[in-house]
Structures are given as structure tokens and as C-alpha cells.
C-alpha atoms as a PDB file:
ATOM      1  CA  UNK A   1       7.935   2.695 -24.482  1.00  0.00           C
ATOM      2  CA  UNK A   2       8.976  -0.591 -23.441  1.00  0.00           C
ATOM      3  CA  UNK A   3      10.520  -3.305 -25.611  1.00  0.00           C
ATOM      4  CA  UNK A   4       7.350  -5.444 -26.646  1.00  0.00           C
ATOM      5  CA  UNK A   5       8.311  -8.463 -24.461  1.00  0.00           C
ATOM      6  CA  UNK A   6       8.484  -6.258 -20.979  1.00  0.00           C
ATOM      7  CA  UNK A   7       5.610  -5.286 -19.421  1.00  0.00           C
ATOM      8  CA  UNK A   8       5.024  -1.607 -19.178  1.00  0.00           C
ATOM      9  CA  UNK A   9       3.839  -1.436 -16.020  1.00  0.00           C
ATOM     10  CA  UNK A  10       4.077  -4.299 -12.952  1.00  0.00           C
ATOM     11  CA  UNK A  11       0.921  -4.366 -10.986  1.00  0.00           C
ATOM     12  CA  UNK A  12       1.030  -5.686  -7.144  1.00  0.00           C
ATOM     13  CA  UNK A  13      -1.861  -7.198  -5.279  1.00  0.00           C
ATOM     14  CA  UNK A  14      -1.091  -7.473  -1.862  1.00  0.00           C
ATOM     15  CA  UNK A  15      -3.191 -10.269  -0.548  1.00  0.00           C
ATOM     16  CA  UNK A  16      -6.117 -10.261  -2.446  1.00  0.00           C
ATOM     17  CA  UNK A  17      -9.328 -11.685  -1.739  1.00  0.00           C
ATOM     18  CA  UNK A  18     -11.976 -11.484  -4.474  1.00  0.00           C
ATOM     19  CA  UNK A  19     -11.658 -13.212  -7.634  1.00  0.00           C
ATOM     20  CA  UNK A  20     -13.502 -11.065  -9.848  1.00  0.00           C
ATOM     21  CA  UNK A  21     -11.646  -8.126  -8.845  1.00  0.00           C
ATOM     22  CA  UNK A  22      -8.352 -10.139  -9.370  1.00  0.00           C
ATOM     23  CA  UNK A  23     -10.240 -11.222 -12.916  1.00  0.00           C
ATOM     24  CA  UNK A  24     -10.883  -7.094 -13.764  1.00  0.00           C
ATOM     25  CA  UNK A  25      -7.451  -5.893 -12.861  1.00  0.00           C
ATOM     26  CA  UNK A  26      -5.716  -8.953 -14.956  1.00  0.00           C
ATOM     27  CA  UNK A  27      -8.183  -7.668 -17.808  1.00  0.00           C
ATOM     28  CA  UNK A  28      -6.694  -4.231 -17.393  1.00  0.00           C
ATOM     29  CA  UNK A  29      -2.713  -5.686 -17.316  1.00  0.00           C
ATOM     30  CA  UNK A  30      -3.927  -7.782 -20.522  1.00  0.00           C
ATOM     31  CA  UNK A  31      -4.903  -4.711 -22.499  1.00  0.00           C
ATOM     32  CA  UNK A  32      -2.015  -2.459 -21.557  1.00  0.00           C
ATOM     33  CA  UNK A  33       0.559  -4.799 -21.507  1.00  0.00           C
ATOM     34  CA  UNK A  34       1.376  -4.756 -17.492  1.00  0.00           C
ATOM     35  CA  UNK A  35       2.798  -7.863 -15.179  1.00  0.00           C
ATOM     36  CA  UNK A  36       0.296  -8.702 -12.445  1.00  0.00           C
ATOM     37  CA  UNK A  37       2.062  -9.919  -9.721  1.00  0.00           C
ATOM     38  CA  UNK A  38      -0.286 -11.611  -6.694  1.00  0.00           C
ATOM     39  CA  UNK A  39       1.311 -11.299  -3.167  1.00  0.00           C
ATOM     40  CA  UNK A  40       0.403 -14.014  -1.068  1.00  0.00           C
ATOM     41  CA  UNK A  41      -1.853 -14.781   1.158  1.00  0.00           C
ATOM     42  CA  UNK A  42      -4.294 -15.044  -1.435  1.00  0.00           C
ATOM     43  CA  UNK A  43      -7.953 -15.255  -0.073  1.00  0.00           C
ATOM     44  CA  UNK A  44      -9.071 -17.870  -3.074  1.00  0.00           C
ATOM     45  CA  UNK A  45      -8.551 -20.683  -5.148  1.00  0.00           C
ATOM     46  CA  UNK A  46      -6.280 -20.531  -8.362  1.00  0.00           C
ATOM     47  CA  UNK A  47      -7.864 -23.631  -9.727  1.00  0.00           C
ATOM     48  CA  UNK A  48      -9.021 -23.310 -13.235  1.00  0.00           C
ATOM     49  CA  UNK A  49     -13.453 -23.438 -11.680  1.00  0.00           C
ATOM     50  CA  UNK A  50     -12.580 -20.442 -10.112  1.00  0.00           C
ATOM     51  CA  UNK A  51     -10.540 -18.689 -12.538  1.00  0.00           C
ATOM     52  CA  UNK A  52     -14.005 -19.480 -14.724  1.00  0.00           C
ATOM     53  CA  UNK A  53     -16.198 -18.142 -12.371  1.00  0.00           C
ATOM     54  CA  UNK A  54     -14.150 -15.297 -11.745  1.00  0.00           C
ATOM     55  CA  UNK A  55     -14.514 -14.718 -15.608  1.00  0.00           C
ATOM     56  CA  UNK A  56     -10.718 -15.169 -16.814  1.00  0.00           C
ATOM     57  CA  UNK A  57     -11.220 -16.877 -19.929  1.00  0.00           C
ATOM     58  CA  UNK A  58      -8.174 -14.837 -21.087  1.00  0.00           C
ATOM     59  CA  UNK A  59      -5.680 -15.893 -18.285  1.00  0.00           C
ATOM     60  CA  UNK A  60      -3.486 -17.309 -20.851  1.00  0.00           C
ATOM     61  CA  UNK A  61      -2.587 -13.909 -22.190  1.00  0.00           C
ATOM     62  CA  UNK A  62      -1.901 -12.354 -19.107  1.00  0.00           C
ATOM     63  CA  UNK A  63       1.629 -12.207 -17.803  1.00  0.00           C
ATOM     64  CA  UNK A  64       1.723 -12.795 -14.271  1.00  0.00           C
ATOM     65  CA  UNK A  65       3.383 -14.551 -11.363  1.00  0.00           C
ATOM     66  CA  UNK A  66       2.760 -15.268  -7.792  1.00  0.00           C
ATOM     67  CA  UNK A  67       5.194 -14.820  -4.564  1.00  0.00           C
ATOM     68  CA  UNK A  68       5.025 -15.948  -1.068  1.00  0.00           C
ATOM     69  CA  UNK A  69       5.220 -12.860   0.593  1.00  0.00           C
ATOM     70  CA  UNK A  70       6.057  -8.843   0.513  1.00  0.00           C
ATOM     71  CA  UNK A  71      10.467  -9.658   0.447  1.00  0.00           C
ATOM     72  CA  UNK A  72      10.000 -12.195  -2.094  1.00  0.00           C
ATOM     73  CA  UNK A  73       8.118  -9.797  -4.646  1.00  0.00           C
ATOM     74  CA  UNK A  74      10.860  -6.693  -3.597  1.00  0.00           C
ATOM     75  CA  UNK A  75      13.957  -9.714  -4.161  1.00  0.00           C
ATOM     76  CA  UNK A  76      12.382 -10.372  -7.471  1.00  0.00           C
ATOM     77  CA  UNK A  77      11.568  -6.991  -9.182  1.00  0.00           C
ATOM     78  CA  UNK A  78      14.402  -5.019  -7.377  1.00  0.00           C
ATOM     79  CA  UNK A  79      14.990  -1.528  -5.579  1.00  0.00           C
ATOM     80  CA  UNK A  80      15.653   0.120  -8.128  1.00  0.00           C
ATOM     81  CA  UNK A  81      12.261   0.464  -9.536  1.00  0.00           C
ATOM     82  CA  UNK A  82       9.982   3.490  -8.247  1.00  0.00           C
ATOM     83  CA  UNK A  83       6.924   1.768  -6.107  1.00  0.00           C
ATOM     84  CA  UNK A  84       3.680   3.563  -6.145  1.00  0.00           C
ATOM     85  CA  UNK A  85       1.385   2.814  -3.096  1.00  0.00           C
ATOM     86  CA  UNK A  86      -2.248   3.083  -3.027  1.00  0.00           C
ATOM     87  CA  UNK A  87      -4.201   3.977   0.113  1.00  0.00           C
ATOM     88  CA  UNK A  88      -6.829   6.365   1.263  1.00  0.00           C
ATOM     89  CA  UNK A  89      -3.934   7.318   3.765  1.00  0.00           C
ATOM     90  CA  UNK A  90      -1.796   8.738   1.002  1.00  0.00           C
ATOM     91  CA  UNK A  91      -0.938  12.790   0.944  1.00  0.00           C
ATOM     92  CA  UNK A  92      -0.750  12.820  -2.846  1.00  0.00           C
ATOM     93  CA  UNK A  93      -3.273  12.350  -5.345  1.00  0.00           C
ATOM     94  CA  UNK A  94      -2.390   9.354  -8.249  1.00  0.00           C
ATOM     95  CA  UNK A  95      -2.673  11.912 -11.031  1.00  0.00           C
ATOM     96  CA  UNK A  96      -0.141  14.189  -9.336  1.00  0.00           C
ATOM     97  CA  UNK A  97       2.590  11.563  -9.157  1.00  0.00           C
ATOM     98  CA  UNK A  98       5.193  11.309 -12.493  1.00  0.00           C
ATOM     99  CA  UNK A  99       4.918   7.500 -13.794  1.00  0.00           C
ATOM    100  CA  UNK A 100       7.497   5.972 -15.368  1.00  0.00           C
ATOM    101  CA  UNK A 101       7.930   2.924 -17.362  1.00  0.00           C
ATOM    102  CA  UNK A 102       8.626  -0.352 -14.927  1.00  0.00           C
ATOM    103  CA  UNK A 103       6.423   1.205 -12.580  1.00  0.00           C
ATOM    104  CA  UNK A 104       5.129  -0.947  -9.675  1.00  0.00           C
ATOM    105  CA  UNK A 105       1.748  -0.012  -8.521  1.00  0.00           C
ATOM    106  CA  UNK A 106       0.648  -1.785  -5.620  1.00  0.00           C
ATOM    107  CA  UNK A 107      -2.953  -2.584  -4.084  1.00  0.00           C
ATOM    108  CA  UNK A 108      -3.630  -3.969  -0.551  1.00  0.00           C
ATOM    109  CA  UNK A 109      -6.606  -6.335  -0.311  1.00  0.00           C
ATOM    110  CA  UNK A 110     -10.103  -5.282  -0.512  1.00  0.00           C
ATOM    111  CA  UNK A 111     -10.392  -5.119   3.733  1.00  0.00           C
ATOM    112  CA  UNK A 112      -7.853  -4.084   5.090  1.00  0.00           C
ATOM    113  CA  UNK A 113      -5.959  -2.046   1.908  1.00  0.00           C
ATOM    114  CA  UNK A 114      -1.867  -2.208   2.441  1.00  0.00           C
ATOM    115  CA  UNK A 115      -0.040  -2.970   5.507  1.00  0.00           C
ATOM    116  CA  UNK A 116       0.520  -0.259   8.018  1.00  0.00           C
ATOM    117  CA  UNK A 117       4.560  -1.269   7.564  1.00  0.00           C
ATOM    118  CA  UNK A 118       4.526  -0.579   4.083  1.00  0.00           C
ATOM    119  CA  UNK A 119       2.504   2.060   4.352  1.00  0.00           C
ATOM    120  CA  UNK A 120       4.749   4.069   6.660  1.00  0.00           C
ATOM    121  CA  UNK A 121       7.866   2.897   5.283  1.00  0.00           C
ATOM    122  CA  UNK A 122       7.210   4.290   1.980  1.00  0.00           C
ATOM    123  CA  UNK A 123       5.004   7.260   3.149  1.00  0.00           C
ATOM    124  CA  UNK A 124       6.138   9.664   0.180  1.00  0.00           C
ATOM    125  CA  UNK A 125       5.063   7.339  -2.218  1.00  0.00           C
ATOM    126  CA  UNK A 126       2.189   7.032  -0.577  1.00  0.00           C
ATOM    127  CA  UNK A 127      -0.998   7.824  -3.368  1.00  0.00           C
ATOM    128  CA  UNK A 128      -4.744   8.519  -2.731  1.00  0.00           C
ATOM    129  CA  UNK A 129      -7.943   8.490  -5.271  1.00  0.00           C
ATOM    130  CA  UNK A 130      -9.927  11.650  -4.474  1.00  0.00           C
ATOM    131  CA  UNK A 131     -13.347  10.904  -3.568  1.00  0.00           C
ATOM    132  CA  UNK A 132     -16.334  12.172  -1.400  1.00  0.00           C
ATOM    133  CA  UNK A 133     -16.233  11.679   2.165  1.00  0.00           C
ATOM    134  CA  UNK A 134     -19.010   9.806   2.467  1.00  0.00           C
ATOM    135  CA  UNK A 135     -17.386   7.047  -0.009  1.00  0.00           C
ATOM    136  CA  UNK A 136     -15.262   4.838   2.318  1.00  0.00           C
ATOM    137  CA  UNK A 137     -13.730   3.052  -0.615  1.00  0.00           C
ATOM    138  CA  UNK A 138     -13.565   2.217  -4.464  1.00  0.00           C
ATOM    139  CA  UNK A 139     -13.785  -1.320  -5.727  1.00  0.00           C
ATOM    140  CA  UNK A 140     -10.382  -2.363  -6.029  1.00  0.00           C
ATOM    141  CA  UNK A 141     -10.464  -3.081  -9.494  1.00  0.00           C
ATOM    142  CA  UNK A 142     -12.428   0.157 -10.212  1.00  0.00           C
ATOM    143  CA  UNK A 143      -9.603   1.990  -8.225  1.00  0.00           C
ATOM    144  CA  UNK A 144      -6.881  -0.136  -9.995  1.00  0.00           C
ATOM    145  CA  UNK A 145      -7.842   0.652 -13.624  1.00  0.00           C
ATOM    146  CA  UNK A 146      -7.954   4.313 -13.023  1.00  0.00           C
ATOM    147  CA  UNK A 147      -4.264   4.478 -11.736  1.00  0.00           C
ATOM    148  CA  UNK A 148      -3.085   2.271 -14.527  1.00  0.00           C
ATOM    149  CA  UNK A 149      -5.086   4.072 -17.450  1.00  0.00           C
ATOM    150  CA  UNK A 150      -3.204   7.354 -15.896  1.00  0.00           C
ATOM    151  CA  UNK A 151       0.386   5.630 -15.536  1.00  0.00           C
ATOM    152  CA  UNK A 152      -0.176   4.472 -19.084  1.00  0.00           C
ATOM    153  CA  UNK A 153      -1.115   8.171 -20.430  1.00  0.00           C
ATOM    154  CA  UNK A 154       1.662   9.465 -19.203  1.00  0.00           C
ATOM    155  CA  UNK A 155       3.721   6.854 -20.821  1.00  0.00           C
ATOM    156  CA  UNK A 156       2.137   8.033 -23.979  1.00  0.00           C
ATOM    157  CA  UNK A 157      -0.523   4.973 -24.044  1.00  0.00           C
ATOM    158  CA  UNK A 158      -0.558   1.898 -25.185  1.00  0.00           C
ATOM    159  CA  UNK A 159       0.433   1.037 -29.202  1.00  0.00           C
END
């Protein structure tokens, strides 16, 4: 496991556009100890009324930072770290892939999911949710906290 002051996981939202779902997956960072990092363009208000309505009465505990685009966020964490990509376009299933800790998960926006670019620049780490084909999509958050509760059991949880 990690030291206690580095976050076990790092957990990217690539321009994110609803608030509560933003509010759930920060939830889920806050009780396993991940960075939530918040890719701009961001499709709402940071102000504290909407960090209230979105239900983050804990944002204080949660370890986070926001960057102005996709090569700011890579500058800042590094290449040397293994980025995990989710998309329904991805070959492998999440619980297939080996997680490590420093992880970087990363989640496109709730309409249009990660950019094609990214997508097919990192196509082997490309990861999928099985679901039924008549299910389009998970909620993000929904789809986040799965992933992360599997990263973290293969880390061997969270103490």
C-alpha cells in the first residue's frame, strides 16, 4: 500500500458535466483514499451553491485538483504511471486488467465518454464494463465506483 499521504489511486474526469456524479465519484476517492483530478472543460460551476446542491458537504476531505486540459494532467502526473481508460469501445473487461498502486483511471464525460484521440492512442489500455446490449451506458459514477472498488481489491483494500 501507499504511504498514508499519497493517494492510492488518481481518478481522471475528462470533462465532466454533472455535478452529482462529480459529487458520487469524489465520495468514492474520499473513502479509498484516491486523487480526483477534473480535466477541463468542466460543464458546471465549482462555486460552493453548487458543490451543496451537488451534495459535497465533504469536499474538504477530498484530495483533488483541476487542469486546463488533457497535456496539462499527463505533464503533472507523468508517463510513467500505467493509465487505465474507460469506454464501451474497450477490448478488455476492467476486472481482467492488473491494477497497480498510482493507477490513473480515467472517465470521459457523461455524453460523449473519452476522446476518440485518446481512445485510439492508448487502445490496449483501453477497458469496458460488461453489460447487456440493450444498456447503452452506466451512470458515470455507478461505472466509476465499480472500477475503483476492483483497483482497490486488488491492491488488497483499503486499511
Amino acid at each position: 500500500m501507499p504511504k498514508l499521504d499519497e493517494p492510492s489511486l488518481h481518478v481522471v474526469l475528462h470533462s465532466p458535466e454533472i455535478p452529482p456524479n462529480t459529487g458520487n465519484i469524489g465520495r468514492t476517492c474520499v473513502a479509498v483514499g484516491a486523487k480526483l483530478w477534473l480535466v477541463k472543460p468542466i460543464g458546471y460551476s465549482l462555486e460552493d451553491k453548487y458543490l451543496r446542491r451537488a451534495g459535497l458537504d465533504y469536499w474538504q476531505y477530498l484530495d483533488f485538483e483541476i487542469v486546463e486540459d488533457w497535456d496539462h494532467l499527463l505533464e503533472k502526473l507523468g508517463p510513467d504511471r500505467n493509465y487505465w481508460y474507460l469506454t464501451k469501445f474497450g477490448e478488455k473487461v476492467f476486472w481482467d486488467a492488473e491494477f497497480n498502486s498510482q493507477d490513473v483511471l480515467v472517465f470521459g464525460s457523461e455524453s460523449k465518454g473519452l476522446p476518440e484521440e485518446i481512445r485510439t492512442a492508448n487502445s490496449d489500455h483501453c477497458l469496458r464494463l460488461p453489460m447487456r446490449s440493450e444498456v447503452r451506458s452506466l451512470n458515470l459514477a455507478s461505472a466509476a465506483t465499480a472500477v475503483i472498488y476492483e483497483a482497490m481489491r486488488q491492491l488488497g483494500g483499503v486499511e
